[in-house]
Protein backbone atom coordinates (compact mmCIF):
# COMPACT_ATOMS: atom_id res chain seq x y z
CA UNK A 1 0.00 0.00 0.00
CA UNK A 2 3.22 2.24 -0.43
CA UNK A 3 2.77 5.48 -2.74
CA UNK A 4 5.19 7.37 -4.13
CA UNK A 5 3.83 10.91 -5.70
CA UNK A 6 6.35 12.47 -7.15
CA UNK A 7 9.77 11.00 -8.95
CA UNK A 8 11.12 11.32 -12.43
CA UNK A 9 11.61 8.39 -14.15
CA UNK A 10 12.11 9.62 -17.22
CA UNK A 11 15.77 11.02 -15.66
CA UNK A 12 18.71 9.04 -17.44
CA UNK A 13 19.42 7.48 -14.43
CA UNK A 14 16.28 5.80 -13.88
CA UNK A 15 15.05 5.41 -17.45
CA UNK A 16 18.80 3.35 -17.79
CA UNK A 17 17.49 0.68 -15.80
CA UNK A 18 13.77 0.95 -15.60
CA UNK A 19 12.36 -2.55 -15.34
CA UNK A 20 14.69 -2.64 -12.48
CA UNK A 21 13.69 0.10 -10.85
CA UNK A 22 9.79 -0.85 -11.04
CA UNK A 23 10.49 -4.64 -10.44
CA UNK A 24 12.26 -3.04 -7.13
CA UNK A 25 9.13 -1.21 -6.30
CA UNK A 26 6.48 -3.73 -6.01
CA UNK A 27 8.97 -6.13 -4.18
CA UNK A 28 8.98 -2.67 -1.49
CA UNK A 29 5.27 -3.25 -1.63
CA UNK A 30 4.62 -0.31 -4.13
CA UNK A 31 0.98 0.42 -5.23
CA UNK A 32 1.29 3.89 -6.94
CA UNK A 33 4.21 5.74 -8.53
CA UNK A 34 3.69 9.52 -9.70
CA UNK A 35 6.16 10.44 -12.28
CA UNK A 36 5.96 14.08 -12.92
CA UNK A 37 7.05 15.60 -15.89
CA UNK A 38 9.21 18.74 -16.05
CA UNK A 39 8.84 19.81 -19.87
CA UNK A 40 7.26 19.39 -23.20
CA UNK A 41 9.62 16.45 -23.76
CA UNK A 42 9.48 15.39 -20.16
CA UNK A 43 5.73 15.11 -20.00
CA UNK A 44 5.47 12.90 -23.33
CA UNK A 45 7.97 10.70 -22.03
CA UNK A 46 6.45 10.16 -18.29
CA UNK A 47 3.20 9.26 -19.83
CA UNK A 48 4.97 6.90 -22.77
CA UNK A 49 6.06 5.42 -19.39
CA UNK A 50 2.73 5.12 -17.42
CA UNK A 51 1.63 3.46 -20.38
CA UNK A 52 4.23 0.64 -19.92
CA UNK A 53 3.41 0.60 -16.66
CA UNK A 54 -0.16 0.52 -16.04
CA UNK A 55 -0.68 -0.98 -13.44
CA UNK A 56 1.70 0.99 -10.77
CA UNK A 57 2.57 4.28 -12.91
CA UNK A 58 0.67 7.48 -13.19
CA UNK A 59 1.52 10.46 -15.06
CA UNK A 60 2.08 13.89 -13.29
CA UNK A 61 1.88 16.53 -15.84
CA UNK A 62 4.53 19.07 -15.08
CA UNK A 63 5.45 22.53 -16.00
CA UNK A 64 8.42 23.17 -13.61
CA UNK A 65 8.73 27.11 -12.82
CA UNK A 66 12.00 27.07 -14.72
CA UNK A 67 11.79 25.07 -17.97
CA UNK A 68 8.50 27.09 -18.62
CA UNK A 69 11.27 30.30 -19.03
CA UNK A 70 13.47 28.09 -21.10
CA UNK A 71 17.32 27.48 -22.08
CA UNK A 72 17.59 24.70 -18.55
CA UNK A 73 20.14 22.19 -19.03
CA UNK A 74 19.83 19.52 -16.10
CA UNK A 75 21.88 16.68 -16.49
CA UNK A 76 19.58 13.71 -16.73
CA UNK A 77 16.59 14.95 -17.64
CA UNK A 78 15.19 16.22 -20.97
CA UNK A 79 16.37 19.57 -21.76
CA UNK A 80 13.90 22.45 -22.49
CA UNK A 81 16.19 24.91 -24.82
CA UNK A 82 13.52 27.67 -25.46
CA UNK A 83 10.23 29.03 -23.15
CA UNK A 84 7.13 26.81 -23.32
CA UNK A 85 3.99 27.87 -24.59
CA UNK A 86 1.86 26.97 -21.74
CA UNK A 87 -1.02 27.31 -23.70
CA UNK A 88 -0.52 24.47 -26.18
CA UNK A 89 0.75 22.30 -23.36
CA UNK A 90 -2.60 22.79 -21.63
CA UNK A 91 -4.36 21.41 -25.12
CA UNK A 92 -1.86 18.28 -24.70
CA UNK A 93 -2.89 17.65 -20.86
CA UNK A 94 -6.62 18.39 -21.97
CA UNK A 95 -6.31 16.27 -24.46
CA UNK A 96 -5.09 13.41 -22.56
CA UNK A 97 -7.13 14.43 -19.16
CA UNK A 98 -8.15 10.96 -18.55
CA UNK A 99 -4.52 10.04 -18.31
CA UNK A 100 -3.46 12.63 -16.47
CA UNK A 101 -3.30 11.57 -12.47
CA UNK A 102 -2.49 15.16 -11.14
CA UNK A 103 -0.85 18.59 -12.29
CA UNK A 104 3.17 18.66 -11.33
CA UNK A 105 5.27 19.48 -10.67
CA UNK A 106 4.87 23.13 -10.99
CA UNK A 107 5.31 26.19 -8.81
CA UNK A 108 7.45 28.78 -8.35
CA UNK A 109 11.53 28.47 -7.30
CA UNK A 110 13.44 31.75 -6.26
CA UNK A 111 16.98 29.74 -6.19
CA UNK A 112 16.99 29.67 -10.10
CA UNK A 113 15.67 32.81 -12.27
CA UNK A 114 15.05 35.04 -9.08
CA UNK A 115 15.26 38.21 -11.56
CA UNK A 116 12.05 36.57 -13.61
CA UNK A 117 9.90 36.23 -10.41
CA UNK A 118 6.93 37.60 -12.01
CA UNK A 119 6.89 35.57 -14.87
CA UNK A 120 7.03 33.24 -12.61
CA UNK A 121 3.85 34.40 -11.02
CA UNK A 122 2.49 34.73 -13.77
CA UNK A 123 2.71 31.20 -15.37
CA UNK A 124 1.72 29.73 -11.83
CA UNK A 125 -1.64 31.95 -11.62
CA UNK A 126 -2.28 30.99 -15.44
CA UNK A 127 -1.53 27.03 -14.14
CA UNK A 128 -3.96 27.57 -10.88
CA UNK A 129 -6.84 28.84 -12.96
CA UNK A 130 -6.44 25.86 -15.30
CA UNK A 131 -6.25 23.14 -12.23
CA UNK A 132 -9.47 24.64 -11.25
CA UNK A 133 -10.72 24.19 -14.70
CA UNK A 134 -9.91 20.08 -14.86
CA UNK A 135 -10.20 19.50 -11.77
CA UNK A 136 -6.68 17.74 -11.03
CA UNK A 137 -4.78 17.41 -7.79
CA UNK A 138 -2.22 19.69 -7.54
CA UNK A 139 2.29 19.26 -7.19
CA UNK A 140 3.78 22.52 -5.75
CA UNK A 141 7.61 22.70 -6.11
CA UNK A 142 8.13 26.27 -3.53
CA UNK A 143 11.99 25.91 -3.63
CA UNK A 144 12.89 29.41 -1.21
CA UNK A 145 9.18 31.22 -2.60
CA UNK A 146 7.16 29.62 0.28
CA UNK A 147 5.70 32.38 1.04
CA UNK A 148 4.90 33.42 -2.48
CA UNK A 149 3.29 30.04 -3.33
CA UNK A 150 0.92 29.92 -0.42
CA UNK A 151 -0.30 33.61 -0.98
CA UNK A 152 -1.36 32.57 -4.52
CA UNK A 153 -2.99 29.00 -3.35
CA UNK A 154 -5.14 30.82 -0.62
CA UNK A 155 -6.92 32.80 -3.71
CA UNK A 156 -7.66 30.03 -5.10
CA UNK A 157 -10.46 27.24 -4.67
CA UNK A 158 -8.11 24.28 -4.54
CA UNK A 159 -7.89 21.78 -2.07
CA UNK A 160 -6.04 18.69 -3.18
CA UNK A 161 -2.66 20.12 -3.08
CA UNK A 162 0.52 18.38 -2.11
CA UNK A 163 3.26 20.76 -0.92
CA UNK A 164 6.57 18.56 -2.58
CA UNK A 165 9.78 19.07 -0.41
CA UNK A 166 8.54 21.89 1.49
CA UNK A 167 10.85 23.86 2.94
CA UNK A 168 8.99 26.57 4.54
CA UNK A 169 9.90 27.54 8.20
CA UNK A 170 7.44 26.56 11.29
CA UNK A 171 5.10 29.05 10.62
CA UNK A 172 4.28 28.63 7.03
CA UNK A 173 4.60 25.13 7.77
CA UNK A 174 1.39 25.70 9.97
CA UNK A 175 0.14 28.43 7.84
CA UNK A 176 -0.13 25.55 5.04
CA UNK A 177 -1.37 23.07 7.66
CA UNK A 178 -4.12 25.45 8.52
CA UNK A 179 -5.36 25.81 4.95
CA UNK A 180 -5.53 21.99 4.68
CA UNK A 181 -2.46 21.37 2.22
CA UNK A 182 -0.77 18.05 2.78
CA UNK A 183 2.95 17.71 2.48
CA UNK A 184 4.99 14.88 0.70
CA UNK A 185 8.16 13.69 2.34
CA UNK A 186 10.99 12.28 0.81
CA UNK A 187 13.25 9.76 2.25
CA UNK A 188 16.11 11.81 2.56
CA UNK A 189 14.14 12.64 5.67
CA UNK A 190 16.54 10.07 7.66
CA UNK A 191 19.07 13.19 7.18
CA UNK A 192 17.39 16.20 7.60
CA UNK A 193 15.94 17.24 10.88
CA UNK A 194 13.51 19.60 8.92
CA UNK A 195 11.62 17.31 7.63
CA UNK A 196 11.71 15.41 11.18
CA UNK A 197 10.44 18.54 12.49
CA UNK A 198 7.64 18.95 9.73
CA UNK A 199 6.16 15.38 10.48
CA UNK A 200 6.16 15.84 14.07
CA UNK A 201 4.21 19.27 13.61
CA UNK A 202 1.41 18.23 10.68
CA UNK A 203 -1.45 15.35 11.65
CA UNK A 204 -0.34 12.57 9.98
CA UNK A 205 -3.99 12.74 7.92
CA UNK A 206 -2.50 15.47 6.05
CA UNK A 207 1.22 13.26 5.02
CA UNK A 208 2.12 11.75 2.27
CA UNK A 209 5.43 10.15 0.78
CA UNK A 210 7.74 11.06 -2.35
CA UNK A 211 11.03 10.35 -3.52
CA UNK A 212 11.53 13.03 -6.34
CA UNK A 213 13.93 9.78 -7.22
CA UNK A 214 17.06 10.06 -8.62
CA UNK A 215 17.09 13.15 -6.08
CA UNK A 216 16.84 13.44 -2.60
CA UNK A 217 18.55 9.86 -1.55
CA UNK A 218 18.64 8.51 1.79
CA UNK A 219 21.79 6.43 0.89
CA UNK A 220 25.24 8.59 0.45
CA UNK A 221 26.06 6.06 -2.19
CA UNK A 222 22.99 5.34 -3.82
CA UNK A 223 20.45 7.58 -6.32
CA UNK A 224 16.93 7.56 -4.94
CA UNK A 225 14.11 5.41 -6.14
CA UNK A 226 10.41 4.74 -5.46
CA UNK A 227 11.33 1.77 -3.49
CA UNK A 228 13.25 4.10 -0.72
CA UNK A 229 9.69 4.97 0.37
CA UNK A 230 9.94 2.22 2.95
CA UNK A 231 12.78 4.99 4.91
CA UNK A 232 10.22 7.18 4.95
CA UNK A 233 7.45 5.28 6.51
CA UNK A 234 10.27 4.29 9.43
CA UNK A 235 10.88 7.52 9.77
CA UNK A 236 7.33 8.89 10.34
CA UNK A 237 6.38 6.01 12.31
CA UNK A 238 9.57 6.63 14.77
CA UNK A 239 8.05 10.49 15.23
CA UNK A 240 4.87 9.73 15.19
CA UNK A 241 5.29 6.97 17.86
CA UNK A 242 2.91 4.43 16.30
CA UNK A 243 3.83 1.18 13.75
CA UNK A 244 4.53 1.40 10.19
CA UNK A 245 1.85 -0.36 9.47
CA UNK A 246 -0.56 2.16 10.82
CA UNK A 247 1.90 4.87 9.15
CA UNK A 248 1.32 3.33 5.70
CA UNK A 249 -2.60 2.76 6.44
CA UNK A 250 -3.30 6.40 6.96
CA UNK A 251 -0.81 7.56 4.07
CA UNK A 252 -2.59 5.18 1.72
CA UNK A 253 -6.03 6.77 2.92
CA UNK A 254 -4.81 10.43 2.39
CA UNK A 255 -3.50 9.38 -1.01
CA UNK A 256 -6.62 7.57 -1.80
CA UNK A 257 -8.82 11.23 -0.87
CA UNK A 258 -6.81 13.55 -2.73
CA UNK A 259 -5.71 11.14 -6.22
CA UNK A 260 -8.84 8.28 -6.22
């Protein structure tokens, strides 16, 4: 009953050796795998893959804040050389809505393209409106624009949003809690006390788990994959102070209200 919502499979790493990978996850017990798309190229190749897949991948359609401005070059993953016209790549994700599991990742990041913030803005707000429109779950990536993100999402309608990797301090943490947001954690969460701290804040109905695999390992020596999940649930069920069976229970039923 394992989920992971948000990965990229389609990075080189993973892609190298994807029957492994997959074979991997349902032998960690598996049930869902979110692979979110980053680009134009990105998103066709994470749904060529939930199509392999079927019966453990989704498709995340992404529009990361970044490769919508153009010329990003990230080793491993499909590189988006010139701006994205967001409008045709809503026609594509209309146009395969019924494939489409949830919008992500997008958001807004103020580590890359800083100077461009309102662009930024402005390609989330035109991305909010149209995940009102379909009716999708939502992926937030708020790398150092916490703040920003979370003043745009309370304007809006939406409810089944998943904070990914949120970084926020304590009190946007609760501000986000307050306004019913979940937040997925990834398994580098054996390392880094904030994400400790985050679980032991936020009821666990409102937790879910991620890898954002290859990223975000909990191994030094090791790229992440959907099958790390299993660190996660430890983790949570250490802080929480209650099995990982009853961790993975109420993770499966928050999954199951904001994706089923």
């Amino acid at each position: 009953m394992l989920v992971d919502v948000h990965c990229h499979l389609d990075h080189k790493y993973l892609h190298d050796q994807l029957d492994a990978v997959i074979d991997r996850a349902r032998k960690a017990g598996l049930k869902y795998i979110l692979t979110s798309g980053v680009n134009v190229t990105s998103n066709r190749n994470a749904l060529a893959i939930a199509r392999k897949y079927p019966d453990i991948v989704k498709f995340s359609a992404g529009l990361y804040p970044i490769d919508l401005l153009g010329h990003v070059d990230v080793e491993g993953l499909p590189r988006q050389a010139e701006p994205i016209d967001i409008e045709e790549e809503f026609k594509f994700i209309t146009q395969h809505k019924d494939e489409v599991f949830s919008i992500g990742e997008v958001g807004l990041d103020a580590k890359f393209c800083a100077d461009q913030m309102p662009k930024q803005k402005e390609n989330l707000q035109k991305i909010l409106d149209f995940v009102a429109k379909i009716k999708k779950p939502i992926i937030l990536h708020t790398r150092k624009a916490e703040k920003d993100v979370l003043d745009m999402l309370e304007s809006t309608s939406l409810k089944k949003v998943d904070l990914h990797c949120f970084m926020g301090n304590k009190k946007l943490i609760q501000r986000a809690a307050d306004l019913g947001y979940s937040f997925s954690i990834p398994p580098v969460i054996v390392k880094l006390q904030h994400f400790q701290m985050l679980v032991e804040m936020v009821n666990i109905d409102q937790i879910l788990t991620e890898t954002d695999a290859p990223y975000l390992s909990p191994h030094s020596d090791r790229q992440n994959e959907p099958a790390f999940v299993r660190e996660t649930i430890k983790m949570i069920a250490k802080i929480k102070k209650i099995s990982e069976e009853e961790v993975e229970k109420n993770i499966f039923k928050n999954f199951e209200k904001i994706f089923l």
